[in-house]
Structure formats: C-alpha cells, structure tokens
PDB file of N, CA and C in Angstrom:
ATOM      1  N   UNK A   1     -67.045  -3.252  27.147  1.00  0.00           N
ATOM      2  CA  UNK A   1     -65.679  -3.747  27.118  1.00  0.00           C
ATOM      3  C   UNK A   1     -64.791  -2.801  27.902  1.00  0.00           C
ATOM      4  N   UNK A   2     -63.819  -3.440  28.712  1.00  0.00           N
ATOM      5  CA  UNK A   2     -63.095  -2.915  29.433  1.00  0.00           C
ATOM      6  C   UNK A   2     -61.889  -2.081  28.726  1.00  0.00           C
ATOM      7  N   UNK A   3     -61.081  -0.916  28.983  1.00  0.00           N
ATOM      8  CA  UNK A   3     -59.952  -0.635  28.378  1.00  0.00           C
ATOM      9  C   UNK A   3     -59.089  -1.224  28.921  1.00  0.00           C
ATOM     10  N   UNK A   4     -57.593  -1.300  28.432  1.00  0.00           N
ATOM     11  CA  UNK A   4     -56.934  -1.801  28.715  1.00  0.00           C
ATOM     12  C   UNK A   4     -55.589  -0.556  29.384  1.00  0.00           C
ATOM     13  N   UNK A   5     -55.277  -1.165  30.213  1.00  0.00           N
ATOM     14  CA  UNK A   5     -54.685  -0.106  30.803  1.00  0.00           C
ATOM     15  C   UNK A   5     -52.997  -1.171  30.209  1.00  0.00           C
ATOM     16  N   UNK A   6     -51.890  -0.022  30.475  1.00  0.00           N
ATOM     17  CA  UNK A   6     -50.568  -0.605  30.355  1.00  0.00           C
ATOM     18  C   UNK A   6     -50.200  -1.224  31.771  1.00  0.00           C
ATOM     19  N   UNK A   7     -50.208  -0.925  32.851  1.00  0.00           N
ATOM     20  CA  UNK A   7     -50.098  -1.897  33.908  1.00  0.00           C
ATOM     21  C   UNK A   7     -51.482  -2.379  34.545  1.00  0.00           C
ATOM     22  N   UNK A   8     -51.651  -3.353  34.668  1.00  0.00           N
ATOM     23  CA  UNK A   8     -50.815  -3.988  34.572  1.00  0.00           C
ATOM     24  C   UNK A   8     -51.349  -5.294  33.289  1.00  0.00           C
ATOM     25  N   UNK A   9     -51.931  -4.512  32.251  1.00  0.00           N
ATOM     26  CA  UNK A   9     -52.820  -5.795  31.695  1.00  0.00           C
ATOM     27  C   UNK A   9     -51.532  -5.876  30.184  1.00  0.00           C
ATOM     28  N   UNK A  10     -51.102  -4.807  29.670  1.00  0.00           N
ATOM     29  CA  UNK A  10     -49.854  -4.798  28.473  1.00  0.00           C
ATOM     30  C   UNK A  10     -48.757  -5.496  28.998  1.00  0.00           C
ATOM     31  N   UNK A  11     -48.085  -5.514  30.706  1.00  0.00           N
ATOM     32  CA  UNK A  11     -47.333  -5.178  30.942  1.00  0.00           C
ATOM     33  C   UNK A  11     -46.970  -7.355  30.998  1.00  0.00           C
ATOM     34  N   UNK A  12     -48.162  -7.538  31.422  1.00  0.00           N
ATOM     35  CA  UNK A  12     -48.249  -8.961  31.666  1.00  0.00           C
ATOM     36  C   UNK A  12     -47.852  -9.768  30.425  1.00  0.00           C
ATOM     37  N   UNK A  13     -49.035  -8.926  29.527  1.00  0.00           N
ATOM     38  CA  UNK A  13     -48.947  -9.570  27.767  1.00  0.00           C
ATOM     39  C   UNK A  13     -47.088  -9.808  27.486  1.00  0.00           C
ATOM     40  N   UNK A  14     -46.642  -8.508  27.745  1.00  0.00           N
ATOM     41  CA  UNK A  14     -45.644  -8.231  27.195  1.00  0.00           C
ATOM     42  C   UNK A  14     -44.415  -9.366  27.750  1.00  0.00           C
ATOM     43  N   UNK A  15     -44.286  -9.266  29.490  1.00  0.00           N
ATOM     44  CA  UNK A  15     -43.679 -10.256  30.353  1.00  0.00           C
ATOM     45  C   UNK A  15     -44.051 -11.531  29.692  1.00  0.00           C
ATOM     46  N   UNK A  16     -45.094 -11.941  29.565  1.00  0.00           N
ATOM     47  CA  UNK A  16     -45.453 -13.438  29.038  1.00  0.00           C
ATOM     48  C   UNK A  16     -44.840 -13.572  27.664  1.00  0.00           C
ATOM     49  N   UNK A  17     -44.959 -12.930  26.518  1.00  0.00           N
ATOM     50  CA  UNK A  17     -44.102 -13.370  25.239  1.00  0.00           C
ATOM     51  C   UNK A  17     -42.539 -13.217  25.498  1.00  0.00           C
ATOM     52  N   UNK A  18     -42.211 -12.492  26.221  1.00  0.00           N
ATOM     53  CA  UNK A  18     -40.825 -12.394  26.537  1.00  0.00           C
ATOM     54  C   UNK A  18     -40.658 -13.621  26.739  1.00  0.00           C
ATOM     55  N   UNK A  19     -40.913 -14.464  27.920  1.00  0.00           N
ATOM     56  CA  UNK A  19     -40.787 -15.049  28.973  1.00  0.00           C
ATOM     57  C   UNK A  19     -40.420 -16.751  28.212  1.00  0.00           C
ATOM     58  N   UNK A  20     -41.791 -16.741  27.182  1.00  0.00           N
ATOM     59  CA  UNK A  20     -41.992 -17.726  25.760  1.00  0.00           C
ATOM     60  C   UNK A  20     -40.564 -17.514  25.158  1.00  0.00           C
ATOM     61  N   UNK A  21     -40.377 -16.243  24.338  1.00  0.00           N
ATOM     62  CA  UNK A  21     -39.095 -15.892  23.411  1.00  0.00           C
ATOM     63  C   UNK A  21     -37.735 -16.865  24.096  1.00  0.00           C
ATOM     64  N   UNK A  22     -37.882 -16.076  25.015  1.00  0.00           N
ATOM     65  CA  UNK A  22     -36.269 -16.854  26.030  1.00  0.00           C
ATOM     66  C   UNK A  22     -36.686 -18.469  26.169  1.00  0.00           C
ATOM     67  N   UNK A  23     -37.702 -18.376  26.355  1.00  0.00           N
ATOM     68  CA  UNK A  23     -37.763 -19.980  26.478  1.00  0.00           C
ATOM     69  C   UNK A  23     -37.569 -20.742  25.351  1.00  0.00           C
ATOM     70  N   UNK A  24     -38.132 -20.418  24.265  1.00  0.00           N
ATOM     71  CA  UNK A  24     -37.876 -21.239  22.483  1.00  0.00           C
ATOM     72  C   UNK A  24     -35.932 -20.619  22.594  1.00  0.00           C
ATOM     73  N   UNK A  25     -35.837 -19.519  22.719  1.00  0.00           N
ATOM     74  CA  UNK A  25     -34.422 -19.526  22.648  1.00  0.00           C
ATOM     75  C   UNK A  25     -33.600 -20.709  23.390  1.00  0.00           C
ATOM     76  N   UNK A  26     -33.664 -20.727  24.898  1.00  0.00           N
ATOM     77  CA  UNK A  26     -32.887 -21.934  25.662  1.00  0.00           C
ATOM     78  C   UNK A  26     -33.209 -23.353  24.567  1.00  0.00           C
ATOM     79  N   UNK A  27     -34.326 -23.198  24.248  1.00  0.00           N
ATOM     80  CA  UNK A  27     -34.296 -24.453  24.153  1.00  0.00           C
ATOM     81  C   UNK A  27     -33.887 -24.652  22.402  1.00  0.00           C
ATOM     82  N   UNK A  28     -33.750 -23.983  21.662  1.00  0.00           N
ATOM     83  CA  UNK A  28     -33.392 -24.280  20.215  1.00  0.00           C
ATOM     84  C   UNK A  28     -31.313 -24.072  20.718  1.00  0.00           C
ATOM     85  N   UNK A  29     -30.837 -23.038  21.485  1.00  0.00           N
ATOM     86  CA  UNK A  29     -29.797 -23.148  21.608  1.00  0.00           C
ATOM     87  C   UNK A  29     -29.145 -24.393  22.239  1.00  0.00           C
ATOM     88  N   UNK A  30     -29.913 -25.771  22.701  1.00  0.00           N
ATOM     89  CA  UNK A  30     -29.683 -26.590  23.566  1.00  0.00           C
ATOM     90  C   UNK A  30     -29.657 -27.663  22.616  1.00  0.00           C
ATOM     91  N   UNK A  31     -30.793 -27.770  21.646  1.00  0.00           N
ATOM     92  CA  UNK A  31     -30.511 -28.616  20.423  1.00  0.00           C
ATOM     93  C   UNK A  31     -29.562 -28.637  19.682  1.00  0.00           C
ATOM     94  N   UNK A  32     -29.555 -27.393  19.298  1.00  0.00           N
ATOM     95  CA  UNK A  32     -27.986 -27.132  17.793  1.00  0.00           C
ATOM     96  C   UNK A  32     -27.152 -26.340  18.801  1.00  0.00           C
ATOM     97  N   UNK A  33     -26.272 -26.864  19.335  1.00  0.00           N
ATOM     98  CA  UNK A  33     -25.006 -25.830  19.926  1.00  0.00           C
ATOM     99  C   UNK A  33     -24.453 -25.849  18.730  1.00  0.00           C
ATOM    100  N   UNK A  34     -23.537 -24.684  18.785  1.00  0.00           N
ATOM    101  CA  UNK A  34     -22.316 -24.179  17.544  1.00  0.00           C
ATOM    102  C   UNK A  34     -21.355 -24.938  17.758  1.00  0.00           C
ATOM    103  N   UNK A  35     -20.774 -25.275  16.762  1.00  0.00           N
ATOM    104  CA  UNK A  35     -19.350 -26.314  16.839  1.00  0.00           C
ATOM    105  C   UNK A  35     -18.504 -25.166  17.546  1.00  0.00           C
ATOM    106  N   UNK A  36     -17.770 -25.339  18.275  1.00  0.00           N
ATOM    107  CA  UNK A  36     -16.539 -24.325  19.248  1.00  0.00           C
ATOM    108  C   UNK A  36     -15.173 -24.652  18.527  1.00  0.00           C
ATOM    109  N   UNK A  37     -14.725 -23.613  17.854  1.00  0.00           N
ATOM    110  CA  UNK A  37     -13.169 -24.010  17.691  1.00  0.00           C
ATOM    111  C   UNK A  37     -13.154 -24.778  16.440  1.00  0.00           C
ATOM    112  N   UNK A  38     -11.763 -24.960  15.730  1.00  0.00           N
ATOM    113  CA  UNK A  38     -11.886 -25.568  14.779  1.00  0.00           C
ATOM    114  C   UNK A  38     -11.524 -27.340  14.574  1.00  0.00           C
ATOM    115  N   UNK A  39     -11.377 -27.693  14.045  1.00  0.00           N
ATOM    116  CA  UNK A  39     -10.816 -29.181  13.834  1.00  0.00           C
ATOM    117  C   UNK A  39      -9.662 -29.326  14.133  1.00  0.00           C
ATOM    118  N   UNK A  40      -8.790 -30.326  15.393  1.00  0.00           N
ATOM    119  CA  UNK A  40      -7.562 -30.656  15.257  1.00  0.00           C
ATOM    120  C   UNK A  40      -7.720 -31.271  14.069  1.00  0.00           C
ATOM    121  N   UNK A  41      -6.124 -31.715  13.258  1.00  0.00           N
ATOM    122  CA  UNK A  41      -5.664 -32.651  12.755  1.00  0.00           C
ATOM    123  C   UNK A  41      -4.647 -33.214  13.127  1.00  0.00           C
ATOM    124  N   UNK A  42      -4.819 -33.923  14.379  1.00  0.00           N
ATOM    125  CA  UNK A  42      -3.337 -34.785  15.200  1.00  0.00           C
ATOM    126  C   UNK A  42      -2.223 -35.505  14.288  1.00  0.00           C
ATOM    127  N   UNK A  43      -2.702 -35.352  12.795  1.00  0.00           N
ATOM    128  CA  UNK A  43      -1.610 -36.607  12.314  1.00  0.00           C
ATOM    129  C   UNK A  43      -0.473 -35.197  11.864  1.00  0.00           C
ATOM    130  N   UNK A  44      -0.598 -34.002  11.442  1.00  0.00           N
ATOM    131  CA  UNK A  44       0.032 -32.839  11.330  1.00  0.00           C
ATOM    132  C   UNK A  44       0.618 -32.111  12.232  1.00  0.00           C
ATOM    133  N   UNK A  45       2.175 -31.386  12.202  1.00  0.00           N
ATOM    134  CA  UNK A  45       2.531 -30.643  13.322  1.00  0.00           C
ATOM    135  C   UNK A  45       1.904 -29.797  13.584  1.00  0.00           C
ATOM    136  N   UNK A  46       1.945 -29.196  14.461  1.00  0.00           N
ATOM    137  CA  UNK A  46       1.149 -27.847  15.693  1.00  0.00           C
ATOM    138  C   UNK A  46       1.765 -26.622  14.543  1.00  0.00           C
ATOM    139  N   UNK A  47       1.982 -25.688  14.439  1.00  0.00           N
ATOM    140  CA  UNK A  47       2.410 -24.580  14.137  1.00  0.00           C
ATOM    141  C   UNK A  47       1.099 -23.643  14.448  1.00  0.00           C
ATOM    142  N   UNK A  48       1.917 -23.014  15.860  1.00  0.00           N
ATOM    143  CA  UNK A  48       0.928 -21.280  16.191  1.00  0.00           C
ATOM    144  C   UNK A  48       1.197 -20.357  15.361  1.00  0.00           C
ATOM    145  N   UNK A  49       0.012 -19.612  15.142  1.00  0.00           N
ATOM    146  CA  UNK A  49       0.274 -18.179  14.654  1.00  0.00           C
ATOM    147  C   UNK A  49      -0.331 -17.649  15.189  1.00  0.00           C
ATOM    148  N   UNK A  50      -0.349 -16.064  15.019  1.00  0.00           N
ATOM    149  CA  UNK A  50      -1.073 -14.924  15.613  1.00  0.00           C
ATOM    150  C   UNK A  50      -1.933 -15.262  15.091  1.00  0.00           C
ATOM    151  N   UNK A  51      -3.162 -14.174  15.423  1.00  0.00           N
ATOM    152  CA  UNK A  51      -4.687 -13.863  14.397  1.00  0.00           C
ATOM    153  C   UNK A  51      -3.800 -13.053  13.190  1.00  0.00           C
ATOM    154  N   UNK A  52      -4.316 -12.940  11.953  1.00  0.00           N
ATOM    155  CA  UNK A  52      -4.104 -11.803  10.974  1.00  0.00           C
ATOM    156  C   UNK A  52      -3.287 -10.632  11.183  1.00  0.00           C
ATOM    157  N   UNK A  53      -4.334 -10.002  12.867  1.00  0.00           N
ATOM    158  CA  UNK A  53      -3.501  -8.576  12.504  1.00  0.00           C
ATOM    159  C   UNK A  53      -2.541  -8.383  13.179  1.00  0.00           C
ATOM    160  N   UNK A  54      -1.889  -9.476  14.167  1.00  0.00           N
ATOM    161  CA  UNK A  54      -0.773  -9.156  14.610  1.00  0.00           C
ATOM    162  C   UNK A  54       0.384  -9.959  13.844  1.00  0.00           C
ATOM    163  N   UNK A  55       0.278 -10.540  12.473  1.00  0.00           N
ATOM    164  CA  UNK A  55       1.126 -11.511  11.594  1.00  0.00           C
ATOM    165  C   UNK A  55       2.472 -10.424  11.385  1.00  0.00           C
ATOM    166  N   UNK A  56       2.309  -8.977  11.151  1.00  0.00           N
ATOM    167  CA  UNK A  56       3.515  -8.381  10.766  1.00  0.00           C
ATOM    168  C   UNK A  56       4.245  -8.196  11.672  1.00  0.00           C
ATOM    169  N   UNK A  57       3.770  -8.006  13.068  1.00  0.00           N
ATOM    170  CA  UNK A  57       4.747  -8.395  14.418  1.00  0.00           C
ATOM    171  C   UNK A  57       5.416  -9.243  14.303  1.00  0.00           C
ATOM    172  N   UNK A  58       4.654 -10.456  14.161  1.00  0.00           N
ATOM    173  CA  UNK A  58       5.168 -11.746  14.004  1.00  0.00           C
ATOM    174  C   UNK A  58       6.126 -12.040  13.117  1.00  0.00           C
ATOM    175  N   UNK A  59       6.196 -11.626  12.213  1.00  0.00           N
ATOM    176  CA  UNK A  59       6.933 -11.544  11.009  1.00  0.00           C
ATOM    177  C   UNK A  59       8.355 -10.818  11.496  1.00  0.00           C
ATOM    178  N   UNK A  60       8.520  -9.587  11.974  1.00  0.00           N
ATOM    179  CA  UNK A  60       8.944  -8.497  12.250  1.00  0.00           C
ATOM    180  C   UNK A  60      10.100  -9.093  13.171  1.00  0.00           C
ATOM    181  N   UNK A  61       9.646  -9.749  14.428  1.00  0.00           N
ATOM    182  CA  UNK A  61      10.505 -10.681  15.495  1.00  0.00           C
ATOM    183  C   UNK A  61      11.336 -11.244  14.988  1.00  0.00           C
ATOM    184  N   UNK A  62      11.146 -11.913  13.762  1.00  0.00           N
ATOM    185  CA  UNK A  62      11.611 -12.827  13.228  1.00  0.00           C
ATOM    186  C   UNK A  62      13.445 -12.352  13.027  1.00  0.00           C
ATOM    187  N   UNK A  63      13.245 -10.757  12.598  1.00  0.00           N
ATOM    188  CA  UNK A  63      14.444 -10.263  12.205  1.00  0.00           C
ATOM    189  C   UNK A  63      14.934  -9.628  13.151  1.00  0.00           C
ATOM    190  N   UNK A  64      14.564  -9.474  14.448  1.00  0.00           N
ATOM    191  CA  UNK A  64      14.933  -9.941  15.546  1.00  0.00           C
ATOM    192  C   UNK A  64      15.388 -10.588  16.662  1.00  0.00           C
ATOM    193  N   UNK A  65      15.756 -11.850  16.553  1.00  0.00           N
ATOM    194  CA  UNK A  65      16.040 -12.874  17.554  1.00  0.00           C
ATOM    195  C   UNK A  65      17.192 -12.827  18.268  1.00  0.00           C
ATOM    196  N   UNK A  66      16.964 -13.548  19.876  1.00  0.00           N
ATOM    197  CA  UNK A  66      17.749 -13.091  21.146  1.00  0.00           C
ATOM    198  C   UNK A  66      17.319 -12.659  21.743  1.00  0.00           C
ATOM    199  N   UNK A  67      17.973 -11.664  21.887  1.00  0.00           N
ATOM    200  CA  UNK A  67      18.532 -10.788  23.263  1.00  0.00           C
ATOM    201  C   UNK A  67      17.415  -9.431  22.517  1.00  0.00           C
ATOM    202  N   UNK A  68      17.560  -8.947  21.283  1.00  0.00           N
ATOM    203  CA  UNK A  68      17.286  -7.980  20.341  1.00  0.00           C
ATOM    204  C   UNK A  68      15.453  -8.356  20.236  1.00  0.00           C
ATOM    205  N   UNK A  69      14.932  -9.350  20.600  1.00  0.00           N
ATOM    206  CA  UNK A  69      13.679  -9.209  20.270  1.00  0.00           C
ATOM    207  C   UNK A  69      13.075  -8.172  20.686  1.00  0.00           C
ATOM    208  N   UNK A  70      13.023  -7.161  22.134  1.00  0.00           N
ATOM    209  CA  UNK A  70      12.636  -6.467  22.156  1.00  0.00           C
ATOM    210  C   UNK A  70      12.408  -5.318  21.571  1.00  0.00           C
ATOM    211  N   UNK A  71      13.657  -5.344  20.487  1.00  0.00           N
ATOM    212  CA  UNK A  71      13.300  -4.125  19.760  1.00  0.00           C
ATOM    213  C   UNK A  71      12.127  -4.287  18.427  1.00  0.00           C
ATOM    214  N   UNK A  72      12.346  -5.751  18.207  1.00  0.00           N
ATOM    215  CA  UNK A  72      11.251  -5.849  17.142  1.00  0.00           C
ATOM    216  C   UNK A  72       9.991  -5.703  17.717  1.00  0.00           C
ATOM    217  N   UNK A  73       9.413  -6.219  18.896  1.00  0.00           N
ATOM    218  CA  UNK A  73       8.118  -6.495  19.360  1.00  0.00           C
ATOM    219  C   UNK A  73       7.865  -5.120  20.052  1.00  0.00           C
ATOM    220  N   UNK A  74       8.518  -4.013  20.613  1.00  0.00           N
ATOM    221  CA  UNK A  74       8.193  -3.039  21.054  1.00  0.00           C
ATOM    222  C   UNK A  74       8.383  -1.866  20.535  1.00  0.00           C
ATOM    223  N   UNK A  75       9.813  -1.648  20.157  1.00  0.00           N
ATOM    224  CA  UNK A  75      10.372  -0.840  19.989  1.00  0.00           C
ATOM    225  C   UNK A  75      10.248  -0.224  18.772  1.00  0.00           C
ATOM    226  N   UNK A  76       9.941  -0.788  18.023  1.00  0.00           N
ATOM    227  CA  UNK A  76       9.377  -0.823  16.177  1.00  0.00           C
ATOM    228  C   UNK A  76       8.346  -0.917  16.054  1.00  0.00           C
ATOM    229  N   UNK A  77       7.109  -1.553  16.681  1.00  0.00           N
ATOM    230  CA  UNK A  77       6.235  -1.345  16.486  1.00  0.00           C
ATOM    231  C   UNK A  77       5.665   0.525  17.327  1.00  0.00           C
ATOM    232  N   UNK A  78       6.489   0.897  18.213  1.00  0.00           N
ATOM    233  CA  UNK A  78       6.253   1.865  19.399  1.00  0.00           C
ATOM    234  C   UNK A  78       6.254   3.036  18.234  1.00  0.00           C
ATOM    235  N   UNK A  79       7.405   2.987  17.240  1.00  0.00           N
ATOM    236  CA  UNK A  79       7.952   4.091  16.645  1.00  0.00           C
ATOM    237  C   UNK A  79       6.753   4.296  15.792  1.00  0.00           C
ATOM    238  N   UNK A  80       6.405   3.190  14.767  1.00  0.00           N
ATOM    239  CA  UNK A  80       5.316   3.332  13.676  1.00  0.00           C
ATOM    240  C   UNK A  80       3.850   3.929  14.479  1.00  0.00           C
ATOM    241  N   UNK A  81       3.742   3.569  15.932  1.00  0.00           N
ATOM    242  CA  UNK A  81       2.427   4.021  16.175  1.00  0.00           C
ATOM    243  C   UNK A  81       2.908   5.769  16.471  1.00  0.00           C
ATOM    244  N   UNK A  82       4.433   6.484  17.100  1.00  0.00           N
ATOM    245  CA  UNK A  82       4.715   7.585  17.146  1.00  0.00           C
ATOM    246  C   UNK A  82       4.639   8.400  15.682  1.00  0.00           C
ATOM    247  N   UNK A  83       5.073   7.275  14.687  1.00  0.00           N
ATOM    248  CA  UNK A  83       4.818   8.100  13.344  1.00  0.00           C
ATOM    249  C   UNK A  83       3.439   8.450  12.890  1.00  0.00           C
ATOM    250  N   UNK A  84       2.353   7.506  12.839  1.00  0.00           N
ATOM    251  CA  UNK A  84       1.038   7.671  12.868  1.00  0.00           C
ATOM    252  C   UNK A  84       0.424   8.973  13.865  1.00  0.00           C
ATOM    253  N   UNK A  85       1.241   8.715  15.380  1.00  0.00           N
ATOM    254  CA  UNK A  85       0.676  10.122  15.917  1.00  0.00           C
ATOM    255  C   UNK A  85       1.393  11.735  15.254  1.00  0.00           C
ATOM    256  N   UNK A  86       2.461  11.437  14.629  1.00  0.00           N
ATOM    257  CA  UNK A  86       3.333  12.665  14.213  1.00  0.00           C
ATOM    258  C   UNK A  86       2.296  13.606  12.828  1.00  0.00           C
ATOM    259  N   UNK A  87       1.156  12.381  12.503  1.00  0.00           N
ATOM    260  CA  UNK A  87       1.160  13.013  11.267  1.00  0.00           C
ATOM    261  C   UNK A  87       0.054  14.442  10.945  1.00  0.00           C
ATOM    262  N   UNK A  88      -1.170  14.661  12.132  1.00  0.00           N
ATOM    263  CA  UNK A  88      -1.288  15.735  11.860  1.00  0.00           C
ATOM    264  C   UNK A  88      -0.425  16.977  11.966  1.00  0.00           C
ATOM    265  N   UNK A  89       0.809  16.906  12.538  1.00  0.00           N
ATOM    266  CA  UNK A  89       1.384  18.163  13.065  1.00  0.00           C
ATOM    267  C   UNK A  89       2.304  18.457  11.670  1.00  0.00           C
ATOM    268  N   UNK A  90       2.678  16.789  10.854  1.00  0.00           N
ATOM    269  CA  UNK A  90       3.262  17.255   9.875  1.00  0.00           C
ATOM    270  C   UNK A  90       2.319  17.568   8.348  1.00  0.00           C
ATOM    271  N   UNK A  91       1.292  17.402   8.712  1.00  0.00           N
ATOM    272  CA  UNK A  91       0.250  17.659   7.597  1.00  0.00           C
ATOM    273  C   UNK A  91      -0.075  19.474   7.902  1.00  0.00           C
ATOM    274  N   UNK A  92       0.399  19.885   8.433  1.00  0.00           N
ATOM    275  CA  UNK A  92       0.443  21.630   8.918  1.00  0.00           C
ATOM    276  C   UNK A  92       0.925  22.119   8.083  1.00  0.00           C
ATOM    277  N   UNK A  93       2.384  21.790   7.735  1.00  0.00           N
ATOM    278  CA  UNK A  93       3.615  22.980   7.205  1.00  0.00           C
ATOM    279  C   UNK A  93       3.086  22.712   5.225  1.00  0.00           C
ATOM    280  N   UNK A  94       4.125  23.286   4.925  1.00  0.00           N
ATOM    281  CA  UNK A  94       4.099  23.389   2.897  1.00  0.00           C
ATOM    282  C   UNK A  94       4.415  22.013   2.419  1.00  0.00           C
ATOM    283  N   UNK A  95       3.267  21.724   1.614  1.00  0.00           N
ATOM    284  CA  UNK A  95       3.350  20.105   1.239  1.00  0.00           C
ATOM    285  C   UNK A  95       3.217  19.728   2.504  1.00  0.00           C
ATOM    286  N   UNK A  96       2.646  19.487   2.974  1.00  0.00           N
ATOM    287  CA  UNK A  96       2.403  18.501   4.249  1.00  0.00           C
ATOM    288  C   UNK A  96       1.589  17.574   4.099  1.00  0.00           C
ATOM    289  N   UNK A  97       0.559  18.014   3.420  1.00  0.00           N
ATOM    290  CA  UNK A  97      -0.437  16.614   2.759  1.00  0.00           C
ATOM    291  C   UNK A  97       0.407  15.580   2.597  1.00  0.00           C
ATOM    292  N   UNK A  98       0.983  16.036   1.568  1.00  0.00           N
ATOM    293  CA  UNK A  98       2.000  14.630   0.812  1.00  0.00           C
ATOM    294  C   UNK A  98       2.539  14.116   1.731  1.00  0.00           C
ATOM    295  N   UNK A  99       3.781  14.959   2.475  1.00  0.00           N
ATOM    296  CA  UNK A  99       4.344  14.365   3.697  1.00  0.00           C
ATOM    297  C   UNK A  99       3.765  13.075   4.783  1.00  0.00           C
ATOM    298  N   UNK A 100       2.571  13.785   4.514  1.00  0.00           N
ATOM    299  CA  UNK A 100       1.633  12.689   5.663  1.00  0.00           C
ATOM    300  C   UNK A 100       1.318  11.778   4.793  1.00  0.00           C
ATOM    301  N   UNK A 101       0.927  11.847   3.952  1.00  0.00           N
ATOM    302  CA  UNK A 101       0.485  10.663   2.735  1.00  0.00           C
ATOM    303  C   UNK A 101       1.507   9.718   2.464  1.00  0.00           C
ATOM    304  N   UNK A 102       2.305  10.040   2.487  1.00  0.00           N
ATOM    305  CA  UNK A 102       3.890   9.157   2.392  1.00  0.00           C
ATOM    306  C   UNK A 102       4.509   8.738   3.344  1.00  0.00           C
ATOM    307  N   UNK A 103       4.016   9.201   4.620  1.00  0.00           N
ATOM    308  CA  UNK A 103       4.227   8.550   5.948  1.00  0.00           C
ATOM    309  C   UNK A 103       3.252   7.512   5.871  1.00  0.00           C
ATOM    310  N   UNK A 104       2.146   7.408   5.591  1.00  0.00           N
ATOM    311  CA  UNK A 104       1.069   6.709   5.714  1.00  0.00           C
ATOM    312  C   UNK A 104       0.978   5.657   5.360  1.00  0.00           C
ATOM    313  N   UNK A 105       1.184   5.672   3.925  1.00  0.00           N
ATOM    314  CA  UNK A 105       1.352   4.762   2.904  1.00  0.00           C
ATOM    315  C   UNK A 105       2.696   3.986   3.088  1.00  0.00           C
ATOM    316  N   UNK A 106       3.459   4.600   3.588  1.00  0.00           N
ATOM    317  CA  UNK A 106       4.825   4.409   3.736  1.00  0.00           C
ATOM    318  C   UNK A 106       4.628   2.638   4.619  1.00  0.00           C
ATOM    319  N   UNK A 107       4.063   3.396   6.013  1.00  0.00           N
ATOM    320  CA  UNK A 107       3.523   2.365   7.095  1.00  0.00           C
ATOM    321  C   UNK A 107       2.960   1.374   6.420  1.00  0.00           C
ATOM    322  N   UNK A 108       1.682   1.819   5.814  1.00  0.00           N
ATOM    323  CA  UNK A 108       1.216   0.783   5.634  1.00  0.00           C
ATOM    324  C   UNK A 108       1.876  -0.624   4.564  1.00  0.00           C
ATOM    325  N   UNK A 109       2.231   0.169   3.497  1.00  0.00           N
ATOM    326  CA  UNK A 109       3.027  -0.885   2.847  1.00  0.00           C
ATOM    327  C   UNK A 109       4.045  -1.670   3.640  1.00  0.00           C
ATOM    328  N   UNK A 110       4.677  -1.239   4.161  1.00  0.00           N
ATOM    329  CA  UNK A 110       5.559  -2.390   5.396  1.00  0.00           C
ATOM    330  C   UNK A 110       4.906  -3.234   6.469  1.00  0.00           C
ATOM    331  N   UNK A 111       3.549  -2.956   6.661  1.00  0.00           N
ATOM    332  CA  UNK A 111       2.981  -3.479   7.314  1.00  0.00           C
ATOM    333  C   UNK A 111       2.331  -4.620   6.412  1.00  0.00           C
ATOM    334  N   UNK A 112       1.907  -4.124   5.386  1.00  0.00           N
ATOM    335  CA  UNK A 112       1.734  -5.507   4.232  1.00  0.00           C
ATOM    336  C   UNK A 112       2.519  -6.174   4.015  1.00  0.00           C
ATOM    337  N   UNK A 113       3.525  -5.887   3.773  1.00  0.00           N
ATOM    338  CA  UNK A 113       4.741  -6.746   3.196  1.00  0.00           C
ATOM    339  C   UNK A 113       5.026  -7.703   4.729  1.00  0.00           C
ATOM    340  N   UNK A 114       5.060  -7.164   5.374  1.00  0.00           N
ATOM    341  CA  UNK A 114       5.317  -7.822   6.418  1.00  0.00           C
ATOM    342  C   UNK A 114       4.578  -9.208   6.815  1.00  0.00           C
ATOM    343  N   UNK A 115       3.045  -8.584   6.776  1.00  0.00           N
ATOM    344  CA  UNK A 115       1.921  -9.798   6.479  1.00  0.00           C
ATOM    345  C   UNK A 115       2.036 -10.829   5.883  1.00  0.00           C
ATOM    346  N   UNK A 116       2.197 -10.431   4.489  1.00  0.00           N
ATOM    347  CA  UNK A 116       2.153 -10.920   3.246  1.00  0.00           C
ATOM    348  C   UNK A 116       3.717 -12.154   3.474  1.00  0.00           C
ATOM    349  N   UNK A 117       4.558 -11.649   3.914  1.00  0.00           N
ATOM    350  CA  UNK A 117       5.765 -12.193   3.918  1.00  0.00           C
ATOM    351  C   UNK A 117       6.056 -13.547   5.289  1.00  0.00           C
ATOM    352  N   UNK A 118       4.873 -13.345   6.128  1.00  0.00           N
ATOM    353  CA  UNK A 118       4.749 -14.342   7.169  1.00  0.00           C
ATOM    354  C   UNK A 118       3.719 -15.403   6.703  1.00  0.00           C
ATOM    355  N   UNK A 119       3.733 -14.960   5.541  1.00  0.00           N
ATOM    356  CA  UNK A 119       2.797 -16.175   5.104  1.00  0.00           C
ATOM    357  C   UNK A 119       3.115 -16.917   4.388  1.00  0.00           C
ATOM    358  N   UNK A 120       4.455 -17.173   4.135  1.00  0.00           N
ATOM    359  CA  UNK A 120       5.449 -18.055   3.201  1.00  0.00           C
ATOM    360  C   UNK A 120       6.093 -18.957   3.939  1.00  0.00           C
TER     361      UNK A 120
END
C-alpha cells in the first residue's frame, strides 16, 4: 500500500469535500431564502424610528426644534461623550471614584429616561 502524501492526494480529498460543502450550501440557501425585512401593514400609518440605540437622540431633538436642533443632535450629545472622556482624569483626585460614578450613572440614567420616554 501506497502512503499518502498531503499533496497532492489530502489536498484533492480536502478540495473535493469543500467543493461538495459549498455546493449543498448554494443549493439549501436557494430553497429556503430568509424572509428580508419585516411585514408592511399598508392599512396603518408609516411612523420611522431610529434602531434602539439612537431612540434617546431621537427623543432629545424633540426638545429641540427649529433652528435649535443642532444643539440637541450634536451639541448634547458631543458634551455627554466629552463627559465620558473627562472621567478618568476625574477618577484621579480625593473621592474621585464617586465623582466618576456619578458622572456615569448620571449619563446613563438620562440616557434611559430618554429611551424609555420616546417610547410613549
């Protein structure tokens, strides 16, 4: 009996089940495609929303409108990501843990409420 060397007698084996794999793949993905997207319901109005995590933006604009939106959509969100960067430097000094912990928490609870509140 012959040995089997890796090229080119494994290398073939190996190319050939591949070759099978992709092929049962094309062809089971060709039978069951995934439904794309969800269900209109045309007899109901349209209303867009964001995804989830941009809902407190969304929310946020709201108390914004005009001329002033920019400050909700940039300018407020700009500050909370400057506070998030502020917080190791204020987690340094006496009590600083807390400080940062209460910045943190601080954020985040307004960022819930915010969520939470675009969903009414």
């Amino acid at each position: 009996m012959k040995e089997k060397k890796f090229y080119p007698d494994y290398l073939a084996e190996i190319i050939f089940v591949s070759l099978i794999a992709l092929e049962l793949l094309v062809v089971i993905a060709l039978l069951y495609p995934p439904p794309v997207g969800r269900q209109i319901d045309l007899t109901k109005s349209f209303q867009p929303l964001p995804e989830w995590y941009f809902l407190w933006i969304y929310q946020l604009i709201r108390y914004f409108p005009g001329n002033s939106i920019f400050v909700g959509a940039v300018i407020v969100p700009a500050l909370a990501l400057v506070a998030l960067l502020l917080i190791p430097f204020v987690d340094k000094g006496e009590n600083g843990r807390q400080k940062a912990s209460v910045i943190f928490f601080g954020l985040f609870l307004i960022v819930a409420a915010l969520t939470l509140l675009s969903q009414l």
